[in-house]
N, C-alpha and C. Protein backbone atom coordinates (compact mmCIF):
# COMPACT_ATOMS: atom_id res chain seq x y z
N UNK A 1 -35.92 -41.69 0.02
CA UNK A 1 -34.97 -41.15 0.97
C UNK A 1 -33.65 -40.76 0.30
N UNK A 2 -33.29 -41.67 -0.46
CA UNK A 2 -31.92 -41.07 -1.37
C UNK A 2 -31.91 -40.10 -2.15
N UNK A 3 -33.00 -39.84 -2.88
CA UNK A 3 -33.57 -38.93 -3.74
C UNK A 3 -33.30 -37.63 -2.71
N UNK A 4 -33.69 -37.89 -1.72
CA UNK A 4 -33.82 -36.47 -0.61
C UNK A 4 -32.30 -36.42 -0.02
N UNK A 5 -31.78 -37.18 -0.09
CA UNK A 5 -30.36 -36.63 0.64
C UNK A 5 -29.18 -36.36 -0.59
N UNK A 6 -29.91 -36.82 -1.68
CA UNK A 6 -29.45 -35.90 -2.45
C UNK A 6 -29.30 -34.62 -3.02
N UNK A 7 -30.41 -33.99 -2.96
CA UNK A 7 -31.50 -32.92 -3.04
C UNK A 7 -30.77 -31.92 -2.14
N UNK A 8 -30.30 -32.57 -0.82
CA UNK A 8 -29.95 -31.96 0.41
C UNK A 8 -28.70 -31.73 0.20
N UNK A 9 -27.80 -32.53 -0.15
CA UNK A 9 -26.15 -32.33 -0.66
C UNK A 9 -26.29 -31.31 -1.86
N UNK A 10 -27.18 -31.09 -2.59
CA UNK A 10 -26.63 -30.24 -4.01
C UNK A 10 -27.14 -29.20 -3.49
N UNK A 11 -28.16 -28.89 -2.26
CA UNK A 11 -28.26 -27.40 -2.12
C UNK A 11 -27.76 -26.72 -0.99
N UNK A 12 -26.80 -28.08 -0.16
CA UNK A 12 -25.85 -27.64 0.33
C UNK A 12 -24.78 -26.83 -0.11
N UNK A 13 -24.28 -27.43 -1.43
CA UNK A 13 -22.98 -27.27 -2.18
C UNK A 13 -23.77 -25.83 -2.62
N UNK A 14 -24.67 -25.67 -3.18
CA UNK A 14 -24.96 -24.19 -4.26
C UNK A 14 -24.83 -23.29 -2.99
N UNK A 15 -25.44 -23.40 -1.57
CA UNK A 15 -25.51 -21.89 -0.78
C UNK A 15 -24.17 -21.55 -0.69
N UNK A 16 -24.55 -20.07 -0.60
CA UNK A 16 -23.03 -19.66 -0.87
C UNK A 16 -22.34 -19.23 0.68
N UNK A 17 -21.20 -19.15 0.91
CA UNK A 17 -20.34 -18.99 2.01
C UNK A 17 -20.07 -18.06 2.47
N UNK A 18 -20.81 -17.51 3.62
CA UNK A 18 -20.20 -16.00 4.51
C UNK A 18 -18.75 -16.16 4.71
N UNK A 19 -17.85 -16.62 5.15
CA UNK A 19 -16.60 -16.53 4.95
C UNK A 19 -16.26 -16.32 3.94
N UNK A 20 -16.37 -17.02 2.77
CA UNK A 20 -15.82 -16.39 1.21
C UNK A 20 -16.57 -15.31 1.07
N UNK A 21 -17.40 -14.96 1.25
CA UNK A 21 -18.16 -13.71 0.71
C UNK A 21 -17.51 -12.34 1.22
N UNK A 22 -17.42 -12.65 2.76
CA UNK A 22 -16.44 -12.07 3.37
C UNK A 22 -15.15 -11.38 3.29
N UNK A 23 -14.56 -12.53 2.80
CA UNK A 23 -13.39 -12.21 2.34
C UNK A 23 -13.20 -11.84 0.81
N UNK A 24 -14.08 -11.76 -0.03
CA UNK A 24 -13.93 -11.49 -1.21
C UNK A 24 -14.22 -10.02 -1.33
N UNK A 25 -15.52 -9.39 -0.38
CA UNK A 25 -15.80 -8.24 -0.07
C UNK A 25 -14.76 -7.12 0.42
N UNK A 26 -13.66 -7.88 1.70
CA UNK A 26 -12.74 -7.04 1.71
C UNK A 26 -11.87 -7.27 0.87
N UNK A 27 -11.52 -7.83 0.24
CA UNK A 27 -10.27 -7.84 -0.53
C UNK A 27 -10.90 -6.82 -1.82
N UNK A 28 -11.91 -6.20 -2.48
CA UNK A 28 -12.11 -5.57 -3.22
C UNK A 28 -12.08 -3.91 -2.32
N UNK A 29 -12.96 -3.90 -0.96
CA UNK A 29 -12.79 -2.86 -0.60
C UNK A 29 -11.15 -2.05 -0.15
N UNK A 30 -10.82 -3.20 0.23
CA UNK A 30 -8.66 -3.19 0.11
C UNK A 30 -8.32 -2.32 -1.15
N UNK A 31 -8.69 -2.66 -2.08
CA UNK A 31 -8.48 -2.25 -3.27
C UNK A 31 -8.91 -0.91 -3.27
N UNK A 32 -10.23 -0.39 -3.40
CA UNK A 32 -11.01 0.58 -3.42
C UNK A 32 -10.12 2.03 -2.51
N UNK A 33 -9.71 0.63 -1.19
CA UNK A 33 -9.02 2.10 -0.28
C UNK A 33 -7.37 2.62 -0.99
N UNK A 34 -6.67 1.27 -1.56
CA UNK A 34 -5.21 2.11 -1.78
C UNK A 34 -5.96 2.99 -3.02
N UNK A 35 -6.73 2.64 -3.93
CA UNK A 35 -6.81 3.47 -4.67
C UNK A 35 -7.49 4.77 -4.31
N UNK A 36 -8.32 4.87 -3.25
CA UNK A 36 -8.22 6.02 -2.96
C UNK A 36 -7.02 6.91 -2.43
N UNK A 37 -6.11 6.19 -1.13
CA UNK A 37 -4.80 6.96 -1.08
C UNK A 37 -3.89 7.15 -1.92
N UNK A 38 -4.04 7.06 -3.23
CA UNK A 38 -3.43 7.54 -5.05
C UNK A 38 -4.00 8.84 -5.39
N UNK A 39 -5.39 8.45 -5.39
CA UNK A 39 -6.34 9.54 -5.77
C UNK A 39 -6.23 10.44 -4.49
N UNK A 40 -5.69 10.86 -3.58
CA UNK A 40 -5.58 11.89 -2.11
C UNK A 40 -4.62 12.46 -2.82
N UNK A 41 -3.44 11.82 -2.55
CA UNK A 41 -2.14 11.95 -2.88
C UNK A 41 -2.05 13.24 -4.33
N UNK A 42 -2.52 12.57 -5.50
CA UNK A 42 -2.34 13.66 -6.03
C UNK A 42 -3.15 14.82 -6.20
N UNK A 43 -4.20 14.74 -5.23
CA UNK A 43 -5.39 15.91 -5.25
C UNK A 43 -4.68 16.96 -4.20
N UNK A 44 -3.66 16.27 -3.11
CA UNK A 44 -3.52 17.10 -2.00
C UNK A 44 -2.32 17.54 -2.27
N UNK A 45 -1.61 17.15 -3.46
CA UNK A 45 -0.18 17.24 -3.60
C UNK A 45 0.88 17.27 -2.13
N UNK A 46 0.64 16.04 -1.92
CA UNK A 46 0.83 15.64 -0.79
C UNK A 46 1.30 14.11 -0.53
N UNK A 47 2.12 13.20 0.11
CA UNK A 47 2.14 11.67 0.79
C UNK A 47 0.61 11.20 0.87
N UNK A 48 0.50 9.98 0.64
CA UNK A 48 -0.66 9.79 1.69
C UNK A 48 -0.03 8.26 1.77
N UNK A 49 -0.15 7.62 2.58
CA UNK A 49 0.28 5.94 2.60
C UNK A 49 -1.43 5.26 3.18
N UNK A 50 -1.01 4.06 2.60
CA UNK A 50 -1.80 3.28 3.36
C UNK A 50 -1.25 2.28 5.02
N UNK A 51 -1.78 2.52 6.00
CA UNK A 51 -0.85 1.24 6.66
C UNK A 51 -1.37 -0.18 7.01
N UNK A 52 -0.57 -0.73 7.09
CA UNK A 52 -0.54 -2.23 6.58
C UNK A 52 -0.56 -2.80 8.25
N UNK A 53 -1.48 -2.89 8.85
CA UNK A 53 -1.18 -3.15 10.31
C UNK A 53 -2.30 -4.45 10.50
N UNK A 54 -1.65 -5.53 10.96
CA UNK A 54 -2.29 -6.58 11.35
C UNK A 54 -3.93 -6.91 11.88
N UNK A 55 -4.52 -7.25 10.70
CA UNK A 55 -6.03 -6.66 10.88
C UNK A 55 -6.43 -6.18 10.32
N UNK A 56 -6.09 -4.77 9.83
CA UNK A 56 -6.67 -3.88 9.03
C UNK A 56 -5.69 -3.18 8.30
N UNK A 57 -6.20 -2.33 6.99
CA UNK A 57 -5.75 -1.28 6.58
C UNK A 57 -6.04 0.18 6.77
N UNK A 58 -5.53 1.16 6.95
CA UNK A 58 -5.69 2.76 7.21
C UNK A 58 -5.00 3.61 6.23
N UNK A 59 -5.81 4.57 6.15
CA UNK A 59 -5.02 5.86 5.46
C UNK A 59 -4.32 6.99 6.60
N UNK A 60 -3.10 7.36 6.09
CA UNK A 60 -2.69 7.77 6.42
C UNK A 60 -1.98 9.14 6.02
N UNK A 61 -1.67 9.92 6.76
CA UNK A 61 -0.90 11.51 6.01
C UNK A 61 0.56 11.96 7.03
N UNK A 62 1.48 12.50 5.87
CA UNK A 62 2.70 13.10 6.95
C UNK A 62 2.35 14.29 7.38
N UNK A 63 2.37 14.33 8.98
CA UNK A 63 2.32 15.71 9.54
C UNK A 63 3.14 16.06 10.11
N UNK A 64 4.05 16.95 10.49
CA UNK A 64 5.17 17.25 11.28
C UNK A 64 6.44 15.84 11.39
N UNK A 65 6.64 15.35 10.26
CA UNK A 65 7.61 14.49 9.98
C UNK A 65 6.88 13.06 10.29
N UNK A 66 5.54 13.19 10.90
CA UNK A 66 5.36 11.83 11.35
C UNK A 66 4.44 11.14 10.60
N UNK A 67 4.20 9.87 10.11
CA UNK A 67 2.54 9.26 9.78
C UNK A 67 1.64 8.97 10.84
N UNK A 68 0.55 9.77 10.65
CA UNK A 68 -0.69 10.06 11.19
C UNK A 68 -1.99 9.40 10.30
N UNK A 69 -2.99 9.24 11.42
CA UNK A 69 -4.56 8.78 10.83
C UNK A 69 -4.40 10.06 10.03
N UNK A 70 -4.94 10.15 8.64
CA UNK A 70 -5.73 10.58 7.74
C UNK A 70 -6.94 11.97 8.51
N UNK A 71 -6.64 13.02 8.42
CA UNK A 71 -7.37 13.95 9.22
C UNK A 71 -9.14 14.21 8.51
N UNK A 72 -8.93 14.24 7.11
CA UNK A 72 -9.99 14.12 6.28
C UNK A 72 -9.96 13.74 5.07
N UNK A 73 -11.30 13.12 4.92
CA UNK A 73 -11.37 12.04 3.46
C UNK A 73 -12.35 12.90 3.15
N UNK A 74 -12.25 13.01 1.16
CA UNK A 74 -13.10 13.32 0.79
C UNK A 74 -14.43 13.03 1.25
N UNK A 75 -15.64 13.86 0.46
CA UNK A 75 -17.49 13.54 0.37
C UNK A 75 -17.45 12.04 0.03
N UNK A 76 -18.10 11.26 0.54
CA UNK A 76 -18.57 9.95 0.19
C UNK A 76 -17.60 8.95 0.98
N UNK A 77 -16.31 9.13 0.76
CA UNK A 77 -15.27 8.48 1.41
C UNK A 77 -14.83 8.64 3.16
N UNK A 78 -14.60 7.44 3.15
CA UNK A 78 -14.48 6.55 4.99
C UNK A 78 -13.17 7.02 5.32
N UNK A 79 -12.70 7.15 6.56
CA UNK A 79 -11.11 7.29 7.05
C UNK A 79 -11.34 6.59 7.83
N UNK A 80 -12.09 5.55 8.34
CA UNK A 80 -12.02 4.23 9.33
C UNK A 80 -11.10 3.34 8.59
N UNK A 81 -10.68 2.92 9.26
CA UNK A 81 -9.38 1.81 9.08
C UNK A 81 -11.01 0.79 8.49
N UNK A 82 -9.81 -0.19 7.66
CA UNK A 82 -10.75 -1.40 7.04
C UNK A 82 -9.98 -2.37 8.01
N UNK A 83 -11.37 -3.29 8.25
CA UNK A 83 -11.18 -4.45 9.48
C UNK A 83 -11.16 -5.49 8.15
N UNK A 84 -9.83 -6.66 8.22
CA UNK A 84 -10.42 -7.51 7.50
C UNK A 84 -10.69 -8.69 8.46
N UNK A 85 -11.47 -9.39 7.93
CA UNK A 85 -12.07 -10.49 8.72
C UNK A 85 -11.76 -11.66 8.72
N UNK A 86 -11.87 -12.21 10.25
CA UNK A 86 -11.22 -13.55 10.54
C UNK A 86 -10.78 -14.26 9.16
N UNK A 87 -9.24 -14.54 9.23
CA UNK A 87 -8.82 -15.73 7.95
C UNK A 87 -8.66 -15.02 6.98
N UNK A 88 -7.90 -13.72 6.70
CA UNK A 88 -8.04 -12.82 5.88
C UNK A 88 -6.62 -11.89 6.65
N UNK A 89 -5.45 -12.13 5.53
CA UNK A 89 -4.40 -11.54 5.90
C UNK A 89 -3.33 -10.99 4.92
N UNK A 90 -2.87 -10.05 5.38
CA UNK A 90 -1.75 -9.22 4.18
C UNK A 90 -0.88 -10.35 4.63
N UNK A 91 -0.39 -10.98 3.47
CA UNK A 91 0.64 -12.40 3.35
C UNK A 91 2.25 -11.55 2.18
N UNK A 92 2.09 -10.34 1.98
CA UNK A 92 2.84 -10.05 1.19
C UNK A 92 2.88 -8.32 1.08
N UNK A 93 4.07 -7.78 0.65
CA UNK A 93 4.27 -6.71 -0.27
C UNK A 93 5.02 -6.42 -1.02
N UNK A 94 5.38 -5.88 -2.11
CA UNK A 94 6.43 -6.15 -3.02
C UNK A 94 6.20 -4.46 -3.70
N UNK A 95 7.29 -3.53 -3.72
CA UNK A 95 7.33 -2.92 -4.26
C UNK A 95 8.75 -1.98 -5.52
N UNK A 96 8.12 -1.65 -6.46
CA UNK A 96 9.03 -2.19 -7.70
C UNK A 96 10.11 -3.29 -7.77
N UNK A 97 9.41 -4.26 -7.62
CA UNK A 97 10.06 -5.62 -7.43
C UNK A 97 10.57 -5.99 -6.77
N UNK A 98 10.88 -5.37 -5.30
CA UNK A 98 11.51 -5.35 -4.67
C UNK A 98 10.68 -6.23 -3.46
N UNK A 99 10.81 -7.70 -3.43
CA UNK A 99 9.83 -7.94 -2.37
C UNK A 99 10.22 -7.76 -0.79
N UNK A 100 9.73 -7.05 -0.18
CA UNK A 100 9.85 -6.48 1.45
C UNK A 100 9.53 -7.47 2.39
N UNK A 101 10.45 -8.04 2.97
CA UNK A 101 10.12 -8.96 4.38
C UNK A 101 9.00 -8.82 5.66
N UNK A 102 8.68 -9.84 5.41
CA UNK A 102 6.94 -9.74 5.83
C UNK A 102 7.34 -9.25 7.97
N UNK A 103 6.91 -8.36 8.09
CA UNK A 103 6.88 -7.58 9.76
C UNK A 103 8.22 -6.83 9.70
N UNK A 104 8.65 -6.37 8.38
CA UNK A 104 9.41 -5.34 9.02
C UNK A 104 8.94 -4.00 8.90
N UNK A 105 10.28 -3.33 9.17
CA UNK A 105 9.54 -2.10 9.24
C UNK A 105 9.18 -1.20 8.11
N UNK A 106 9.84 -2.05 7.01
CA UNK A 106 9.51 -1.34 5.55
C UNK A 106 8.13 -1.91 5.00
N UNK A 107 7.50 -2.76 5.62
CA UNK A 107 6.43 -3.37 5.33
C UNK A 107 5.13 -3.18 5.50
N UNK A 108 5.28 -1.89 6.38
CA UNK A 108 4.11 -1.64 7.24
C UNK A 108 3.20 -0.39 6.46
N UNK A 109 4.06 0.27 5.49
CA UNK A 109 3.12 1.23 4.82
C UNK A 109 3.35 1.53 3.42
N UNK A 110 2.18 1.63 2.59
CA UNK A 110 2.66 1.60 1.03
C UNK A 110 2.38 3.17 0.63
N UNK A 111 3.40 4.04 0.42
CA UNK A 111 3.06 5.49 0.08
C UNK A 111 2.92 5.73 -0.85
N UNK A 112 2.14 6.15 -1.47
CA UNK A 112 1.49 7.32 -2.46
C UNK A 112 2.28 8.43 -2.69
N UNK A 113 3.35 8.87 -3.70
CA UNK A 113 3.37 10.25 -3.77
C UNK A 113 2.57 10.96 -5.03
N UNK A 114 2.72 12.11 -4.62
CA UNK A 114 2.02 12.81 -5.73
C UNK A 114 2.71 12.84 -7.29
N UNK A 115 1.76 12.72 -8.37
CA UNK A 115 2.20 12.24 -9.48
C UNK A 115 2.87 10.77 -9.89
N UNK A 116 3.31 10.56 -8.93
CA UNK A 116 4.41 9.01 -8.81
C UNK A 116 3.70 7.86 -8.60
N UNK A 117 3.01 7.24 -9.06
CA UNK A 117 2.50 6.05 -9.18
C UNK A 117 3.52 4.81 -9.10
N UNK A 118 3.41 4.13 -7.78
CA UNK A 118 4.18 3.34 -6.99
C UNK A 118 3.88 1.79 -8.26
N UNK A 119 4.71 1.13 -8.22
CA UNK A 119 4.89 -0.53 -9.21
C UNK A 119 4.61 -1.09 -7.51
N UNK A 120 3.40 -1.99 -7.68
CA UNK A 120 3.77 -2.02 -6.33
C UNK A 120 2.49 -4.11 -5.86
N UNK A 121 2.80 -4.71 -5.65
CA UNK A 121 1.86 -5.79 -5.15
C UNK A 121 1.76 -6.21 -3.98
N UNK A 122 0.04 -5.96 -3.35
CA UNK A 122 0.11 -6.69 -2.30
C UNK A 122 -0.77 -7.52 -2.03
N UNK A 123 -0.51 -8.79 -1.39
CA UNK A 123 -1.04 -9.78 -1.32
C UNK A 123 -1.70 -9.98 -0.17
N UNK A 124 -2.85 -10.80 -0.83
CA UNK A 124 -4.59 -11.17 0.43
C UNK A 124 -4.25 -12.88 0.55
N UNK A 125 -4.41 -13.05 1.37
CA UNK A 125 -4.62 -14.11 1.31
C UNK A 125 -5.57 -14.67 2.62
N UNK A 126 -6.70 -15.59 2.35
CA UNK A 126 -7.88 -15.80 2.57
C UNK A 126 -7.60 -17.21 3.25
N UNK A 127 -8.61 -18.00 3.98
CA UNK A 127 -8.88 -19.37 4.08
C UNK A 127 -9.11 -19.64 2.37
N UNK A 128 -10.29 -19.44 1.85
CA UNK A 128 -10.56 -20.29 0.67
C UNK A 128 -9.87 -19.88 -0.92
N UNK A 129 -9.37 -18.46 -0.83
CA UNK A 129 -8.92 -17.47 -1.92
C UNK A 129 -7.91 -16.64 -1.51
N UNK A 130 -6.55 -16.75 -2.42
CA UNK A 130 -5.89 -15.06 -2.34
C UNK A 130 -5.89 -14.14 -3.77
N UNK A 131 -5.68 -12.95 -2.96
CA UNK A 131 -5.38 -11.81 -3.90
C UNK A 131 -4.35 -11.05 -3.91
N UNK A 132 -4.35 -10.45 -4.84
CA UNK A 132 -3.63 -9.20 -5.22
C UNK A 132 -4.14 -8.29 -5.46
N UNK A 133 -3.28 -7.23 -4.95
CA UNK A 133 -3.96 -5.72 -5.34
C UNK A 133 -2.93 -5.20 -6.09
N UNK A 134 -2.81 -5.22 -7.74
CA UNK A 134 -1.64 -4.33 -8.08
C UNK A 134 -1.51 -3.06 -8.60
N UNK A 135 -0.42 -2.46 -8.58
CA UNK A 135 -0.14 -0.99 -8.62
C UNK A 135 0.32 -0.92 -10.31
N UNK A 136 -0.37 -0.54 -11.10
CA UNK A 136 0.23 -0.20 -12.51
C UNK A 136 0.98 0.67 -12.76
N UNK A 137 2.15 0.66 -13.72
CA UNK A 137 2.63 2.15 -14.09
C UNK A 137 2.44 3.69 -14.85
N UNK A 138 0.89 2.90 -14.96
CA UNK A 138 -0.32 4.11 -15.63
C UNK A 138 -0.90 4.62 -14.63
N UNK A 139 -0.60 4.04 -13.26
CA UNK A 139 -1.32 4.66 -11.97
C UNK A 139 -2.44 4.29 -11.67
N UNK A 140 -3.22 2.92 -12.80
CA UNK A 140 -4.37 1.98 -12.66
C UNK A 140 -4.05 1.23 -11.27
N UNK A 141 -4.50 0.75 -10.30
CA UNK A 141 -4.78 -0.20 -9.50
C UNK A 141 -5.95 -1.50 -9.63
N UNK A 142 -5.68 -2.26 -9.72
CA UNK A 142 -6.67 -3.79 -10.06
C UNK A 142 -5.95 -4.54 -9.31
N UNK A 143 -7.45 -5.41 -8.88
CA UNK A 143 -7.48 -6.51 -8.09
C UNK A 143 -7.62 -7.66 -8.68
N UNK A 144 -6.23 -8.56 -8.28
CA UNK A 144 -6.72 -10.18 -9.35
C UNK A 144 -6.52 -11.44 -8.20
N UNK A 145 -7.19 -12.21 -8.80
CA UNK A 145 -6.83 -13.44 -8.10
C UNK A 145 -5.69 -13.94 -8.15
N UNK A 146 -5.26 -14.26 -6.98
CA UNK A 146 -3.67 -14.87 -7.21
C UNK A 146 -3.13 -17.03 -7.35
N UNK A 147 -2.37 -16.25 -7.75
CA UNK A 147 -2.22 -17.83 -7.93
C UNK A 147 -2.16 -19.26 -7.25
N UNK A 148 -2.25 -20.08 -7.30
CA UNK A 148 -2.66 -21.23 -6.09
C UNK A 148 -0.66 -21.34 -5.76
N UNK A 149 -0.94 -21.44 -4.41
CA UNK A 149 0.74 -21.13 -4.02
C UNK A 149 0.82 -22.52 -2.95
């Protein structure tokens, strides 16, 4: 019997976790999307932002002075807002060092201009994991794990 509830604890511990999986999934697709509103931006020679709205992220474009949903995304590419999932929250933004107070109104969208590659970090933070998504000054974007806070 011990033999077996042991057996039972270690293949408890190995299955792996829909919540972390979850959240590890969006926090890469997070990534995937600002770097696509980089890659818009200088194809359309044009703004494009991402917005940062409780829940999810969206692309976005200036039209008549205003930010608007994203009218069209390239072949292959989504303009659905990314849902992130339960326990999974933008905890941060910081751009050229400048860290921005979390619900204001400078907080809510990270823009893209054309050629201009934004210095820029924003932070995931998870039930079991956070991240970062950072903005290089080569115009690279990478996703790292962040530090235990």
């Amino acid at each position: 019997m011990a033999i077996l509830g042991l057996l039972a604890v270690s293949v408890n511990l190995t299955l792996p976790d829909p919540q972390r999986q979850a959240e590890s999934e969006a926090a890469a697709a997070g990534r995937r999307l600002v770097e696509l509103a980089a890659r818009l931006a200088d194809g359309r020679a044009s703004p494009v932002a991402v917005a940062l709205d409780d829940g999810h992220l969206s692309l976005q474009e200036q039209r008549a002075g205003a930010w608007l949903p994203l009218t069209a995304a390239p072949q292959g590419a989504s303009r659905a807002p990314l849902a992130l999932p339960d326990g999974l929250r933008i905890s941060g933004l910081e751009i050229d060092g400048l860290r921005l107070a979390p619900g204001g109104p400078d907080n809510r969208r990270l823009v893209f201009l054309p050629g201009q590659p934004p210095l820029f970090r924003l932070s995931l933070s998870g039930r079991h994991r956070s991240w970062q998504i950072d903005g290089l000054a080569n115009g690279q974007i990478e996703l790292h794990d962040a530090p235990p806070q």
